[in-house]
Protein backbone atom coordinates (compact mmCIF):
# COMPACT_ATOMS: atom_id res chain seq x y z
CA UNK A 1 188.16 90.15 146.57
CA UNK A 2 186.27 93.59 146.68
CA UNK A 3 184.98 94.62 143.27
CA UNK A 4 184.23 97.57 141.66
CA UNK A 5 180.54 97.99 140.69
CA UNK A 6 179.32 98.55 137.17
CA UNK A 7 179.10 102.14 138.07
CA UNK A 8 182.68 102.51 139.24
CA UNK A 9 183.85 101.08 136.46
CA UNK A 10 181.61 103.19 134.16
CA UNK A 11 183.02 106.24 135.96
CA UNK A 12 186.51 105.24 135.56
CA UNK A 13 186.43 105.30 131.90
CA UNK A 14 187.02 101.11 131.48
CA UNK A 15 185.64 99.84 128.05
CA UNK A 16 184.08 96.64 129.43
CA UNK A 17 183.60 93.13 127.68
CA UNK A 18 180.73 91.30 128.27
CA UNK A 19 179.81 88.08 126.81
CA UNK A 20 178.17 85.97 123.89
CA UNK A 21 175.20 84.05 122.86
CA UNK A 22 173.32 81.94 125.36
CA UNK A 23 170.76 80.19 123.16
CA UNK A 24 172.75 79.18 120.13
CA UNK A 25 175.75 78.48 122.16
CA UNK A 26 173.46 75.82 124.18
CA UNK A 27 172.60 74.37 121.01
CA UNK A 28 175.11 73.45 120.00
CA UNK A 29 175.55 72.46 123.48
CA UNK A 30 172.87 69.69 123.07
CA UNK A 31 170.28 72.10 123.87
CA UNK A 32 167.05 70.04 122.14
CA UNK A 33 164.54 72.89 119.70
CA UNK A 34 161.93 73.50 121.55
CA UNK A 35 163.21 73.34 124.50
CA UNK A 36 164.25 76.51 126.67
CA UNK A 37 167.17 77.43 127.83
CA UNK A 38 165.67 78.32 131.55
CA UNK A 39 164.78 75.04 131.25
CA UNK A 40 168.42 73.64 131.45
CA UNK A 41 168.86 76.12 134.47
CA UNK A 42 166.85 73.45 136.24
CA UNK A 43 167.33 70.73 134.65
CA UNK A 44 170.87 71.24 133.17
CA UNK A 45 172.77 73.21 135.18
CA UNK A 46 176.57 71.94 135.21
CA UNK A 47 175.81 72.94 130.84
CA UNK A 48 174.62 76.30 132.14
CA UNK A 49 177.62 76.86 134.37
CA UNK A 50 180.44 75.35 131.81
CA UNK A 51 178.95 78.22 129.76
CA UNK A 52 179.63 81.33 132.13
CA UNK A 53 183.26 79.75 132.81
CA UNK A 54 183.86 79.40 129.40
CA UNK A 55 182.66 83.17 128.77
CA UNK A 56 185.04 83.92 131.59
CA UNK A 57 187.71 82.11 130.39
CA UNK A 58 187.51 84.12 127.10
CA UNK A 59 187.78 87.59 128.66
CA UNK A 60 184.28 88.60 129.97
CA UNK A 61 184.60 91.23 132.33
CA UNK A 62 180.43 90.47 132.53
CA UNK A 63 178.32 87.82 132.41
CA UNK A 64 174.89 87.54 131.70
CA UNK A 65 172.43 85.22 134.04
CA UNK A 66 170.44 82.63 131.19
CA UNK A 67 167.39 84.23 132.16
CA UNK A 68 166.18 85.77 129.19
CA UNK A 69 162.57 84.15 129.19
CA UNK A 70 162.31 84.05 132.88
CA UNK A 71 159.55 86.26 133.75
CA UNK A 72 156.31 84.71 134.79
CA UNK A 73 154.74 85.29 131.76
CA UNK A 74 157.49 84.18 129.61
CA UNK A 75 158.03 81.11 131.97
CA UNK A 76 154.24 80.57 131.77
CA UNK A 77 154.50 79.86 127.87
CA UNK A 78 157.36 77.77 128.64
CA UNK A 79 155.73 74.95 130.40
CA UNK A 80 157.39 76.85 133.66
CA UNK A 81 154.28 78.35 135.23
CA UNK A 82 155.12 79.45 139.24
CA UNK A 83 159.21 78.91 138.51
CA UNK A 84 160.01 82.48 138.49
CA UNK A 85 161.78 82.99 141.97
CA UNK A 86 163.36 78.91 141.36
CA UNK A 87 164.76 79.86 137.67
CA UNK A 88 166.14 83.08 138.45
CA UNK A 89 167.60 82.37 141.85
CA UNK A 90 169.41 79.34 140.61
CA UNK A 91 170.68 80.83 137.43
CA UNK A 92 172.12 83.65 139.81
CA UNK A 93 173.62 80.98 141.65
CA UNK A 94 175.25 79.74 138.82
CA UNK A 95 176.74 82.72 137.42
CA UNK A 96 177.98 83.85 141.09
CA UNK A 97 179.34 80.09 141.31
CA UNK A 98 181.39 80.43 138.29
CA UNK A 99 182.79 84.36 138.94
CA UNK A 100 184.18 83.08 142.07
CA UNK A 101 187.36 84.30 143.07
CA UNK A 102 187.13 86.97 139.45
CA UNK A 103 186.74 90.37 139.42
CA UNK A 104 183.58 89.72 136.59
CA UNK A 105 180.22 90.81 137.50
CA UNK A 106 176.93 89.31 136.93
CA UNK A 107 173.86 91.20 134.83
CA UNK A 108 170.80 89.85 135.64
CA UNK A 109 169.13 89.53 131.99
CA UNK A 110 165.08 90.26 131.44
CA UNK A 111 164.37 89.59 128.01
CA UNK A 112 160.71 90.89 126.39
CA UNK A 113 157.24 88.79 127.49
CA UNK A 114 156.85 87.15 124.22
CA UNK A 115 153.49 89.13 124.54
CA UNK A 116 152.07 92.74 122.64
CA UNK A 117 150.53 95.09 125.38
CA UNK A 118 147.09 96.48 125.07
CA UNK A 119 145.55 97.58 122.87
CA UNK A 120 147.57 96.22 120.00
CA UNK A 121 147.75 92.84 121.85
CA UNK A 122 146.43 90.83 125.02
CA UNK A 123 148.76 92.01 127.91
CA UNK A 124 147.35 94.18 130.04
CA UNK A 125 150.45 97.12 130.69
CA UNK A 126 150.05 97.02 134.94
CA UNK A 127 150.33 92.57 134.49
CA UNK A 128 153.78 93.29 132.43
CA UNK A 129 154.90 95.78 134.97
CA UNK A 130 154.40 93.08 137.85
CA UNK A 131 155.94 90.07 135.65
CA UNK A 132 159.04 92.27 135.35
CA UNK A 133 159.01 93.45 138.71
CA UNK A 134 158.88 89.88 139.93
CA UNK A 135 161.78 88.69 138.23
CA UNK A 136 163.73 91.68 139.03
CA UNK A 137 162.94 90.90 142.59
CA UNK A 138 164.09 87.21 142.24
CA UNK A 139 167.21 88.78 140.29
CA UNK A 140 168.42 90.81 142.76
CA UNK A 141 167.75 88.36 145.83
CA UNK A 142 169.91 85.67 143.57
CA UNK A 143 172.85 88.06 143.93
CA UNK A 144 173.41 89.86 140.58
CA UNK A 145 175.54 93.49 140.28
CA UNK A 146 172.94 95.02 137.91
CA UNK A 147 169.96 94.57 135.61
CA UNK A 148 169.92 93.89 131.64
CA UNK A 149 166.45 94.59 130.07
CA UNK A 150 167.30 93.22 126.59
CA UNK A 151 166.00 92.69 122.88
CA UNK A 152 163.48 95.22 123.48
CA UNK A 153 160.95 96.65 120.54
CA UNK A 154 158.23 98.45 121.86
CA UNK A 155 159.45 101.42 123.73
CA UNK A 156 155.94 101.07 126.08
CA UNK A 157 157.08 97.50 127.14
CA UNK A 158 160.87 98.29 127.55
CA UNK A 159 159.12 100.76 130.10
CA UNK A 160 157.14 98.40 131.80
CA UNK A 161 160.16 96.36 132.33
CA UNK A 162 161.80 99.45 133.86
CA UNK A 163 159.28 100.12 135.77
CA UNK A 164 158.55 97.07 137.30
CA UNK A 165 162.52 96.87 138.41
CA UNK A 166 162.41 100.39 139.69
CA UNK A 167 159.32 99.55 141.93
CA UNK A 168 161.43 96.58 143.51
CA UNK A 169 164.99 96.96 142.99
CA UNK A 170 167.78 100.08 143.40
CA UNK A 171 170.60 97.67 140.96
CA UNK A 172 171.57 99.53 138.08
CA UNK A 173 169.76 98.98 134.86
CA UNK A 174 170.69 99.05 131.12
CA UNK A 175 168.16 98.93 128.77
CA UNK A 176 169.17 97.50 125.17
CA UNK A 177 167.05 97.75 122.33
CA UNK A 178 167.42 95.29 119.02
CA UNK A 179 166.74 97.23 115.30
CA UNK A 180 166.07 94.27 113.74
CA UNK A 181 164.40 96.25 111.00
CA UNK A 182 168.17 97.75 110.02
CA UNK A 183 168.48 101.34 111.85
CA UNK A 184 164.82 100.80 113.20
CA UNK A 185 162.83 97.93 115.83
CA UNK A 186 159.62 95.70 114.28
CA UNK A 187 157.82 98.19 116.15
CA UNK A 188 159.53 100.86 114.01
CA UNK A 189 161.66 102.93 116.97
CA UNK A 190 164.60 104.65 115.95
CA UNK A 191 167.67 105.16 117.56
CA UNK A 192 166.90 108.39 118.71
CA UNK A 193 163.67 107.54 119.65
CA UNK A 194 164.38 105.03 121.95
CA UNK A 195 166.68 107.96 123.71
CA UNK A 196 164.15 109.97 124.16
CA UNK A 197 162.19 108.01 125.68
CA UNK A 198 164.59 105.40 128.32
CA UNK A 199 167.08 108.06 128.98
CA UNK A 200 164.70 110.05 131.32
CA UNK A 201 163.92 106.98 133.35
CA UNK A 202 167.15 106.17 135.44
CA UNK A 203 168.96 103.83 133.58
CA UNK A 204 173.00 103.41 133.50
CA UNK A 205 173.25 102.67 130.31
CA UNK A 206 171.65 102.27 126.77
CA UNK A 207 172.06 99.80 124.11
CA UNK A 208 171.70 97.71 120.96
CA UNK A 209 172.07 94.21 120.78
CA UNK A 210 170.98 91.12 118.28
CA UNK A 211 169.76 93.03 114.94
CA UNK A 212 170.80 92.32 111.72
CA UNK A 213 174.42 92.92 109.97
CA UNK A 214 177.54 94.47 111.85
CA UNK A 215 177.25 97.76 109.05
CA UNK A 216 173.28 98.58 110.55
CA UNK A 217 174.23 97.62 113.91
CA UNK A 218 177.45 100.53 113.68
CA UNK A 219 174.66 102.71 112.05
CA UNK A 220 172.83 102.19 115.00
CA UNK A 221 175.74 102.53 117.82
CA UNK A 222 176.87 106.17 116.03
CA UNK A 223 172.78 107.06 116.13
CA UNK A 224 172.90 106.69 119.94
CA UNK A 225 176.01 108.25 120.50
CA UNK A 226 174.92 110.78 118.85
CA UNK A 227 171.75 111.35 120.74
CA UNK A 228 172.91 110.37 124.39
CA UNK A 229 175.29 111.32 126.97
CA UNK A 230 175.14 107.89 128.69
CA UNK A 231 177.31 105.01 128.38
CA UNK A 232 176.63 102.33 125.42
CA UNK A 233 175.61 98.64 125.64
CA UNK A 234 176.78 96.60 122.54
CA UNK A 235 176.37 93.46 121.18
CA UNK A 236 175.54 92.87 117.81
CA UNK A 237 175.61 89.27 116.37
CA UNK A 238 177.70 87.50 114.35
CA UNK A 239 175.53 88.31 111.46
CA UNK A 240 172.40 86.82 110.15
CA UNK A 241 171.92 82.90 110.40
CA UNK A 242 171.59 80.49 107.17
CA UNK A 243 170.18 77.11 108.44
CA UNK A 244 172.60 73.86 107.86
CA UNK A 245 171.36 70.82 106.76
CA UNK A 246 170.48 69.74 110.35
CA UNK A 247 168.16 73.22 110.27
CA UNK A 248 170.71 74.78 113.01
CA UNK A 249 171.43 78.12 112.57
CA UNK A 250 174.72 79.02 110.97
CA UNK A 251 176.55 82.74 111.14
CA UNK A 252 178.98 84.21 108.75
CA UNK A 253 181.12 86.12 111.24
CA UNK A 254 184.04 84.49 112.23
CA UNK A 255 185.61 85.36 115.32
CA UNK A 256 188.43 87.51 113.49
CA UNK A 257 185.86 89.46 111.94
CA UNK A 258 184.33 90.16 115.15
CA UNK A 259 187.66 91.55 116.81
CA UNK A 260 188.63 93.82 113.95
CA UNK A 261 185.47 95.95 114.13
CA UNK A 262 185.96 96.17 117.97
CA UNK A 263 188.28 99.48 117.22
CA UNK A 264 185.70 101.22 115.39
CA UNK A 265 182.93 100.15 117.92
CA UNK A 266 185.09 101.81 120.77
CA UNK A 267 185.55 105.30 118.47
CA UNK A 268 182.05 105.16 117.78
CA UNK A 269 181.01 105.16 121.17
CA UNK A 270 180.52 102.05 122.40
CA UNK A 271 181.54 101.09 126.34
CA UNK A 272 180.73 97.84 126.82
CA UNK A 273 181.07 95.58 124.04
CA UNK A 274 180.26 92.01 123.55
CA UNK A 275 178.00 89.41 120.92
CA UNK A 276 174.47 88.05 120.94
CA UNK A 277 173.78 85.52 118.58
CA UNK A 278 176.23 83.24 117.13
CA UNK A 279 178.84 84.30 119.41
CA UNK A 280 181.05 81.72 120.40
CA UNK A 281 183.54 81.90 123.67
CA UNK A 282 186.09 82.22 120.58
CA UNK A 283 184.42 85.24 119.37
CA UNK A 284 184.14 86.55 123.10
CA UNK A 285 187.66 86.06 122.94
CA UNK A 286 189.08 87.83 119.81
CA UNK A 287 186.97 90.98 120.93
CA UNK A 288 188.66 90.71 124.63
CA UNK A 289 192.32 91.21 122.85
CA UNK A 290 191.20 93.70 120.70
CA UNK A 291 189.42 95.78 123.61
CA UNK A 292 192.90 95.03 125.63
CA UNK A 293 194.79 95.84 122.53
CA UNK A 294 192.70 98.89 122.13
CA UNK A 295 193.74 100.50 125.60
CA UNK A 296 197.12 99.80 125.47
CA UNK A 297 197.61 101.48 122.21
């Protein structure tokens, strides 16, 4: 089967689903606290796999490699030091594994360092520009369509990350910011911000994802749109987490919820829609027949 890229599909107008939560999804999974979820890409992988099919299964049209934390310096933190060409290339060969025989493509996801760049903290800007690049590298070689450079904050570390793909890679990248602050990051970007500054650099696409409630996140989406020409990345979660009695997190948005704002995600702008945490494959799935419902209309 011959795909269409991410591009293609971009440029043929397609509003594109991608998938849900890795972490809390692995969780509840059996994924221990404290443990990572790279981890389980070694350790764990038929869990890792079950989770792409099952994302698949609910109507991804994209799939995200669990490689959030796997940059060195991420995977350094982790008790993973020297694992960052092992992690990424097998989680890449998990995802391809599973989209077998689909038409769904496969994201390679870079989440932040963990780390604040000089001078407000320890990492120097040129060693986050090679950790990136280094996973983008191992990203690519594992096989996936294009490049996810998530959960960003700081608009000088989402452009290290960039950066450091650019110097090694020619995939496609989106860059997604989170405003968990409401309609700004913790590092206090705006919308508009952020599009001022990542547009220039080459990516595909721009985005929001995690945050806080659906209503900021919407803010947020009709901000961009509003600011930018280029294609939007969306994935809010399934609002904010109370802890149970087990202290696992628990969100209020119920997979219904979830596919009855998917109409006015697509008029605000949004192209590619999907859920970071608390989304379930059953949320995945509710947003999958609205989207289809959406285009058939």
């Amino acid at each position: 089967m011959t795909k269409k890229t991410f591009s293609e599909r971009l440029q043929a107008g397609q509003i594109l689903v991608s998938d849900g939560a890795t972490g809390t999804n692995l969780q509840k999974r059996g994924l221990p606290q404290g443990v990572t979820a790279e981890q389980w890409v070694l350790e764990n992988p038929d869990q890792i796999e079950r989770l792409y099919r099952d994302f698949i299964q609910a109507g991804s049209n994209i799939i995200l490699t669990c490689t959030f934390g796997g940059s060195p310096v991420r995977l350094e933190h982790a008790g993973l030091p020297g694992k960052t060409t092992e992690v990424n290339h097998r989680a890449a060969e998990l995802a391809r594994k599973a989209v077998q025989g689909t038409d769904v493509l496969i994201a390679g996801s870079i989440g932040p360092s963990g780390q604040m760049l000089k001078p407000l903290g320890l990492l120097e800007v040129d060693d986050a520009v090679a950790s990136f690049a280094a996973q983008a590298k191992a990203l690519e070689e594992g096989g996936v369509d294009f490049l996810v450079i998530e959960t960003q904050f700081d608009i000088n570390e989402a452009t290290a990350a960039i950066q450091g793909a650019q110097s090694v890679s020619s995939l496609p990248i989106v860059c997604s910011f989170s405003y968990d602050r409401g309609t700004r990051t913790m590092m206090g970007v705006k919308p508009a911000q952020m599009v001022k500054a990542i547009a220039p650099l080459g990516v595909i696409a721009l985005g929001v994802n995690c945050g806080r409630s659906l209503e900021e996140n919407l803010a947020v989406l009709q901000d961009l749109k509003q600011n930018t020409d280029l294609p939007i990345w969306f994935k809010p979660n399934a609002g904010m987490p109370e802890l149970d009695e087990d202290n696992h997190p628990v969100y209020s948005v119920n997979p219904h919820e979830m596919g009855a704002n998917v109409p006015q995600w697509i008029e605000a702008g949004a192209r590619i829609i999907g859920g970071c945490c608390g989304n379930s494959p059953e949320h995945i799935q509710a947003i999958a027949e609205a989207v289809k419902a959406y285009q058939d209309k």
